[in-house]
N, C-alpha and C. Protein backbone atom coordinates (compact mmCIF):
# COMPACT_ATOMS: atom_id res chain seq x y z
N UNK A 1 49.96 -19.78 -50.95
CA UNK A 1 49.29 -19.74 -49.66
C UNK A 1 47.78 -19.73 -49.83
N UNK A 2 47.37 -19.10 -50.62
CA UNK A 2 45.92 -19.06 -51.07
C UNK A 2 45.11 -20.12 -51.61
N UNK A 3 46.02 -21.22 -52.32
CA UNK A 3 45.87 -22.08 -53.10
C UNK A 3 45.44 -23.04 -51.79
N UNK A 4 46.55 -23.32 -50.94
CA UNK A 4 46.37 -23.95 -49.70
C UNK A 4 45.26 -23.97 -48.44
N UNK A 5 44.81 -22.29 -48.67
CA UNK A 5 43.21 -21.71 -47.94
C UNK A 5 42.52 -22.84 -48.27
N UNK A 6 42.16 -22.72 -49.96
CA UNK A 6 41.12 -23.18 -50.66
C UNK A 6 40.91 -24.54 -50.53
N UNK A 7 42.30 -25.35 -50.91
CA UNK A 7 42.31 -26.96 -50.75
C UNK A 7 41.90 -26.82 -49.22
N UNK A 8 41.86 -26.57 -48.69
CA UNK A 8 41.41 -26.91 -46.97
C UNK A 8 40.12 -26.53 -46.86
N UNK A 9 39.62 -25.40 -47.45
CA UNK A 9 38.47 -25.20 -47.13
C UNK A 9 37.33 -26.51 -48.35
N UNK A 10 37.74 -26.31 -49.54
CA UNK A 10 37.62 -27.61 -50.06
C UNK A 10 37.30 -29.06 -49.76
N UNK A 11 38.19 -29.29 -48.97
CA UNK A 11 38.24 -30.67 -48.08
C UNK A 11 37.21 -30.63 -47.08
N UNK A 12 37.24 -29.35 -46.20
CA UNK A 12 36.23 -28.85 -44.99
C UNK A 12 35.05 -28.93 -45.47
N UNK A 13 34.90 -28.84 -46.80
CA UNK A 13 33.20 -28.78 -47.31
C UNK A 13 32.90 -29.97 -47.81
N UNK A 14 33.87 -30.53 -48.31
CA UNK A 14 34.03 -32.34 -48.62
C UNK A 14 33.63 -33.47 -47.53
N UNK A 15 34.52 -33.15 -46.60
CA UNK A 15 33.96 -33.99 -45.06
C UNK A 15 32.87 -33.26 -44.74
N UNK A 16 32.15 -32.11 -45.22
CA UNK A 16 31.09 -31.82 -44.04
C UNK A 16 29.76 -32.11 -45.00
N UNK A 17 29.84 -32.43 -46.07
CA UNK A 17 28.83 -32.95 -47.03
C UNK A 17 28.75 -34.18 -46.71
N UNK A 18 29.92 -35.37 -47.20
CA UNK A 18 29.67 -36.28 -46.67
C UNK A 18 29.19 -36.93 -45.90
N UNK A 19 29.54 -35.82 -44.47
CA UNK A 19 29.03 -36.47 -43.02
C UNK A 19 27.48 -36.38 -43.26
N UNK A 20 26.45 -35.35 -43.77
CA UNK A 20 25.28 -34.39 -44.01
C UNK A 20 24.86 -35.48 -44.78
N UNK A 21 25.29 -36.44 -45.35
CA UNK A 21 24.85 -37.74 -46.20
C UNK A 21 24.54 -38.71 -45.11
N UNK A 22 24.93 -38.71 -43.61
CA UNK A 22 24.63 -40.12 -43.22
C UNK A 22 23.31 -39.91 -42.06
N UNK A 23 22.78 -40.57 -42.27
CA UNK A 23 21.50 -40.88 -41.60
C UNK A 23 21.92 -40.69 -39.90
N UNK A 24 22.43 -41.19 -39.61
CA UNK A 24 22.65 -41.56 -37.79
C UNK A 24 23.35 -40.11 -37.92
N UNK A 25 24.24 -39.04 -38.28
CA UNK A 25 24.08 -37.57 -38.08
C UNK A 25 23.44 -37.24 -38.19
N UNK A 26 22.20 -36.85 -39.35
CA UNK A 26 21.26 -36.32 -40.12
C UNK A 26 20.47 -36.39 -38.93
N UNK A 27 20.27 -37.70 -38.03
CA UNK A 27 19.01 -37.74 -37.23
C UNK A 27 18.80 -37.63 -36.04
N UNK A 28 20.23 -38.37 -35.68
CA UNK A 28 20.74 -38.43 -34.58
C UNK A 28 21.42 -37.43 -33.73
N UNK A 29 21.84 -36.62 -34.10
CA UNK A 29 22.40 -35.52 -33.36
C UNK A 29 21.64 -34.74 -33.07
N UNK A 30 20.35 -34.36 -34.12
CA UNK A 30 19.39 -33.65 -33.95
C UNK A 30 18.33 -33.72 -32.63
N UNK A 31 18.53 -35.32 -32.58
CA UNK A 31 17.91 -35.82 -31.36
C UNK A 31 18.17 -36.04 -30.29
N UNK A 32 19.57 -36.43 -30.24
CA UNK A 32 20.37 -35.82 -29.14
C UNK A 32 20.26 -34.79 -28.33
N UNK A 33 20.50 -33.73 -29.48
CA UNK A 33 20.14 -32.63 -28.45
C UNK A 33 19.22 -32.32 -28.11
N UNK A 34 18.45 -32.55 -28.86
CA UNK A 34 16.57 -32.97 -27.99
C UNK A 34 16.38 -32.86 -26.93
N UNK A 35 17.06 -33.97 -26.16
CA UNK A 35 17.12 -35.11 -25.41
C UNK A 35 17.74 -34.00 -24.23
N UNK A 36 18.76 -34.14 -24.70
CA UNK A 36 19.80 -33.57 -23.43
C UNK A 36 19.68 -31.60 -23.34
N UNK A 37 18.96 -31.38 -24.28
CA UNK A 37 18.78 -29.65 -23.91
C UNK A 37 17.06 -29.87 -23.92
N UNK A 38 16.31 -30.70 -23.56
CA UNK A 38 14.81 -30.62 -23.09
C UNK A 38 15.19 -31.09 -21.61
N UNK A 39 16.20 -31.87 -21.13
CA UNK A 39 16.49 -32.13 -19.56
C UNK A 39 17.06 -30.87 -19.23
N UNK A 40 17.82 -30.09 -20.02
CA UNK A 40 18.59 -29.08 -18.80
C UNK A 40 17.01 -28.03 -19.31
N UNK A 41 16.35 -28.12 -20.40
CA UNK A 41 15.20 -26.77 -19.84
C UNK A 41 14.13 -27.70 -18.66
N UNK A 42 13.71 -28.48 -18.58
CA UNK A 42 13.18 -29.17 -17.66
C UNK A 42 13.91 -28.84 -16.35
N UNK A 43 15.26 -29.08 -15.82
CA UNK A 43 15.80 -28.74 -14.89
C UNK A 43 15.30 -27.23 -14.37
N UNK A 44 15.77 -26.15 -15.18
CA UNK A 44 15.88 -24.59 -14.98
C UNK A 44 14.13 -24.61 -15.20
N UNK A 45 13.00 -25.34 -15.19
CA UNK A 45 11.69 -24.72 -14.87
C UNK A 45 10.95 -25.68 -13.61
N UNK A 46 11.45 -26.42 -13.41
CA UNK A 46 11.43 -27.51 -12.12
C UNK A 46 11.95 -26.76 -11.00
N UNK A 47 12.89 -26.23 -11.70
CA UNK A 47 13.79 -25.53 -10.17
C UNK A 47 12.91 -24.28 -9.46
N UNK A 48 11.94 -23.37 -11.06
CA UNK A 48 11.84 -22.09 -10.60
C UNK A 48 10.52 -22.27 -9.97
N UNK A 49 9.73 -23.75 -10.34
CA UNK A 49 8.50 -24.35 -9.85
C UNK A 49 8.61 -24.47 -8.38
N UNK A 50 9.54 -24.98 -7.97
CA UNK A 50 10.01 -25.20 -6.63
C UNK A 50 10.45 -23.51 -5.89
N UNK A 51 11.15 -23.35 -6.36
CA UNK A 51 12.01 -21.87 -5.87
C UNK A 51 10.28 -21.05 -5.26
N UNK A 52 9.19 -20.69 -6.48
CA UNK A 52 8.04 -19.78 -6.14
C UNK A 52 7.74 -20.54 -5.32
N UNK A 53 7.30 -21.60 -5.34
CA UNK A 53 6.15 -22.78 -4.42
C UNK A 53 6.53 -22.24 -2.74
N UNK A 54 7.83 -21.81 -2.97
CA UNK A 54 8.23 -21.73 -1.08
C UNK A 54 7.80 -19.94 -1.05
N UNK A 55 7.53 -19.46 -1.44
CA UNK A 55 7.08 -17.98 -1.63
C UNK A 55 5.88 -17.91 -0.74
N UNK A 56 5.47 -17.02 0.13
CA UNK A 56 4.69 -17.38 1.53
C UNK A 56 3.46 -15.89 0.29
N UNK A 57 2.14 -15.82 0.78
CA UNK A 57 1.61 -14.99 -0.02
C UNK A 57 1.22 -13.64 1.10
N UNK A 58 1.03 -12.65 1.18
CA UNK A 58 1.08 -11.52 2.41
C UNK A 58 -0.02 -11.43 3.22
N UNK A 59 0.32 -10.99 4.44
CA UNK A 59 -1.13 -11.22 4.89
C UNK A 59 -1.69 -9.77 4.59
N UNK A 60 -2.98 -9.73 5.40
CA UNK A 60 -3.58 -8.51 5.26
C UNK A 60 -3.39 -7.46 5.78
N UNK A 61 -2.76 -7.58 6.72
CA UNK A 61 -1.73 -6.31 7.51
C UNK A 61 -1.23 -5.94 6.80
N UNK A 62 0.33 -6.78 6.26
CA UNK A 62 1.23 -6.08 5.60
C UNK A 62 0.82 -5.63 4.45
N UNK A 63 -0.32 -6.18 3.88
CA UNK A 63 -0.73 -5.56 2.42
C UNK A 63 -1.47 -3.80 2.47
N UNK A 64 -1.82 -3.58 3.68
CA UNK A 64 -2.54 -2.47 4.14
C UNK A 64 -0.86 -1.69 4.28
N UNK A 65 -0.04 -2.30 4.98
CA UNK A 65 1.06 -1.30 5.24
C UNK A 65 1.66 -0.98 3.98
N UNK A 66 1.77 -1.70 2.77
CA UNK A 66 2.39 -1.51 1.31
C UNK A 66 1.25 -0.35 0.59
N UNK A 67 0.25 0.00 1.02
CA UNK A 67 -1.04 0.65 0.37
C UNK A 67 -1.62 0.06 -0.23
N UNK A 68 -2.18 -1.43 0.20
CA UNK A 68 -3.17 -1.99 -1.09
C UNK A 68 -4.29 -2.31 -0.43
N UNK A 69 -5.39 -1.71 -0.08
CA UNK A 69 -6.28 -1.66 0.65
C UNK A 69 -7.84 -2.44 -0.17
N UNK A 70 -8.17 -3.33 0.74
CA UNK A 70 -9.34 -3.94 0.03
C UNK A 70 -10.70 -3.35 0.88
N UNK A 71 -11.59 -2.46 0.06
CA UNK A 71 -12.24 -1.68 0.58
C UNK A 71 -13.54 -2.64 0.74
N UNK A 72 -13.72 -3.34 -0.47
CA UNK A 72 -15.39 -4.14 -0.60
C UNK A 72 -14.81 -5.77 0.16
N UNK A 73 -15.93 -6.12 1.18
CA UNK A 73 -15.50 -7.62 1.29
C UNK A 73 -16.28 -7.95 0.64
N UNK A 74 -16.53 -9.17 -0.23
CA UNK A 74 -17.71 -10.15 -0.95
C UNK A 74 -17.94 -10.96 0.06
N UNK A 75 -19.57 -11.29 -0.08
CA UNK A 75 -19.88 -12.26 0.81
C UNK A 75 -20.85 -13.06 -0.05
N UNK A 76 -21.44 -14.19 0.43
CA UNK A 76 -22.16 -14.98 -0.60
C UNK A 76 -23.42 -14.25 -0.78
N UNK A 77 -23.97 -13.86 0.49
CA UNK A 77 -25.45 -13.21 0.83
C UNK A 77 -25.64 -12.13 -0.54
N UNK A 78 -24.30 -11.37 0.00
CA UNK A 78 -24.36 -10.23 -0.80
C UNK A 78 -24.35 -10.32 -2.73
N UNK A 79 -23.75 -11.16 -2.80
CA UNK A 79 -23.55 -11.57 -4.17
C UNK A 79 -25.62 -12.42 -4.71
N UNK A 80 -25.69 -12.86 -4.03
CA UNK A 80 -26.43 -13.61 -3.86
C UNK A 80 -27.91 -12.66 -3.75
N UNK A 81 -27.84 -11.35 -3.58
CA UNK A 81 -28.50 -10.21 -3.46
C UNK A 81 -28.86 -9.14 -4.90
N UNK A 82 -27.38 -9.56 -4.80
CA UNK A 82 -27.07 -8.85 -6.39
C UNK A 82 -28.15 -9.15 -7.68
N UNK A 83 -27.34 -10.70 -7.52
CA UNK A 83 -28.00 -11.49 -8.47
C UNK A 83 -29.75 -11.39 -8.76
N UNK A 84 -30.54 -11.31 -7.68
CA UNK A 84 -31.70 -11.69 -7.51
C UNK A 84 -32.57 -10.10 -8.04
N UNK A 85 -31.62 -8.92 -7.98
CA UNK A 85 -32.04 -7.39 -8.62
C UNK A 85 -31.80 -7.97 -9.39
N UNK A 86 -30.77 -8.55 -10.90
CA UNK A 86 -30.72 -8.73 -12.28
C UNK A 86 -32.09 -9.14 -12.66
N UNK A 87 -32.47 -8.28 -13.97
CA UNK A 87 -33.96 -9.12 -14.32
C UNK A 87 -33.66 -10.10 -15.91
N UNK A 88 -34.06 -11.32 -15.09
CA UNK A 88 -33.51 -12.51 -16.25
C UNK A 88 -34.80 -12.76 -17.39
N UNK A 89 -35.52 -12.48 -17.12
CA UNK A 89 -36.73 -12.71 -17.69
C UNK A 89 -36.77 -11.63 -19.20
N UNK A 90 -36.51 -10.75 -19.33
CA UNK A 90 -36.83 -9.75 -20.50
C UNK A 90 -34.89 -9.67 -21.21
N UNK A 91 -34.65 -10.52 -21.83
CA UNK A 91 -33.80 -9.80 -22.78
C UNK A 91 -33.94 -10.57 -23.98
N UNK A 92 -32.43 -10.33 -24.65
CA UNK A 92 -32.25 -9.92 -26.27
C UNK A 92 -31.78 -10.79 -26.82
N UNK A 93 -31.53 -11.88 -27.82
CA UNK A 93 -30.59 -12.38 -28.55
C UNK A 93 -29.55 -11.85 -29.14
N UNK A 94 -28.42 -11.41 -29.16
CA UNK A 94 -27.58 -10.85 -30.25
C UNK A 94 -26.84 -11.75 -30.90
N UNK A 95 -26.70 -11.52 -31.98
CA UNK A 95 -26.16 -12.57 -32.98
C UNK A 95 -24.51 -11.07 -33.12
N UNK A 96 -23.45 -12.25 -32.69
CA UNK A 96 -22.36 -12.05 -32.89
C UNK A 96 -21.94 -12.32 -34.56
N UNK A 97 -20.81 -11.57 -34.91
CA UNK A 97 -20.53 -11.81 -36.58
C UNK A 97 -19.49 -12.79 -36.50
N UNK A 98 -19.63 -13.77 -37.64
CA UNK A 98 -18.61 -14.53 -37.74
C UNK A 98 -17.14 -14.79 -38.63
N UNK A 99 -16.64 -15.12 -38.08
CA UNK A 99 -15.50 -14.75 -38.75
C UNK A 99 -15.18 -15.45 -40.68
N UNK A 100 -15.99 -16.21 -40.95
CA UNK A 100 -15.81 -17.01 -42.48
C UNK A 100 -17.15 -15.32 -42.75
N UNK A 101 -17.84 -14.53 -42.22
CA UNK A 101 -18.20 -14.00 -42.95
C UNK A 101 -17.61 -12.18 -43.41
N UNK A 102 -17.86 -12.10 -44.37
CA UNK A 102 -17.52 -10.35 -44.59
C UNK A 102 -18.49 -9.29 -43.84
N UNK A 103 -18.11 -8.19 -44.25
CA UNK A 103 -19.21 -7.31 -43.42
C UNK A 103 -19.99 -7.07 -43.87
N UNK A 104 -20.37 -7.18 -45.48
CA UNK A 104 -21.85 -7.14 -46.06
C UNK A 104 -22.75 -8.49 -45.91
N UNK A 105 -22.09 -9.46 -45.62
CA UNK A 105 -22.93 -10.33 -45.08
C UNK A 105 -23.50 -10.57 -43.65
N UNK A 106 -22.65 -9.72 -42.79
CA UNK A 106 -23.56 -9.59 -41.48
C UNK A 106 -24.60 -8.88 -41.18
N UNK A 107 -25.35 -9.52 -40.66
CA UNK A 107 -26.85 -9.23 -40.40
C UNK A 107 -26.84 -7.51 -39.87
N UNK A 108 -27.82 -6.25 -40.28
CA UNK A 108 -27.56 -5.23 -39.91
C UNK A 108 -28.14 -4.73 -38.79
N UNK A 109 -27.40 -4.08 -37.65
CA UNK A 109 -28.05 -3.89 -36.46
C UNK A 109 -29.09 -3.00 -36.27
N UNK A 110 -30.08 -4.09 -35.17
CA UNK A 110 -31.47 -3.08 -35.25
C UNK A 110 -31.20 -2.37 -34.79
């Protein structure tokens, strides 16, 4: 009975070498499934593209009733206000370290 395992498993490794020899398996199956499991993941992220897309986004009521309260409004003026306190005129160069170098070769901070 054992003898009989072996001749079968034998044979099983015989046909499955062989087949592992031919080009149109070797390449082809590989590509196959390529083919036909890049359409079904294409399907299942097409679908979930679609599924969110119909997702409505909250208004500002209900976002106040969930507790998410937007305290600052931005406005252009105001931004635009901001900007004009920054003083652009007086700063610094800093030289960032780079990565091809070690740390005794980076420059030491003033």
């Amino acid at each position: 009975m054992l003898e009989n395992i072996t001749g079968r498993l034998d044979s099983l490794r015989h046909t499955i070498l062989t087949l592992s020899k031919r080009r149109s398996l070797r390449y082809g199956v590989p590509f196959f499934l390529f083919v036909v499991g890049g359409s079904f993941g294409l399907r299942e992220w097409t679908q979930i593209r679609y599924q969110f897309s119909r997702v409505k986004g909250v208004s500002k009521e209900e976002a106040e009733k969930m507790g998410l309260h937007k305290e600052k409004t931005v406005t252009l003026e105001k931004t635009y206000e901001e900007i004009q306190k920054l003083d652009i005129d007086n700063w610094e160069n800093k030289r960032g370290p780079r990565p091809w170098e070690t740390p005794a070769q980076q420059p030491k901070k003033q």
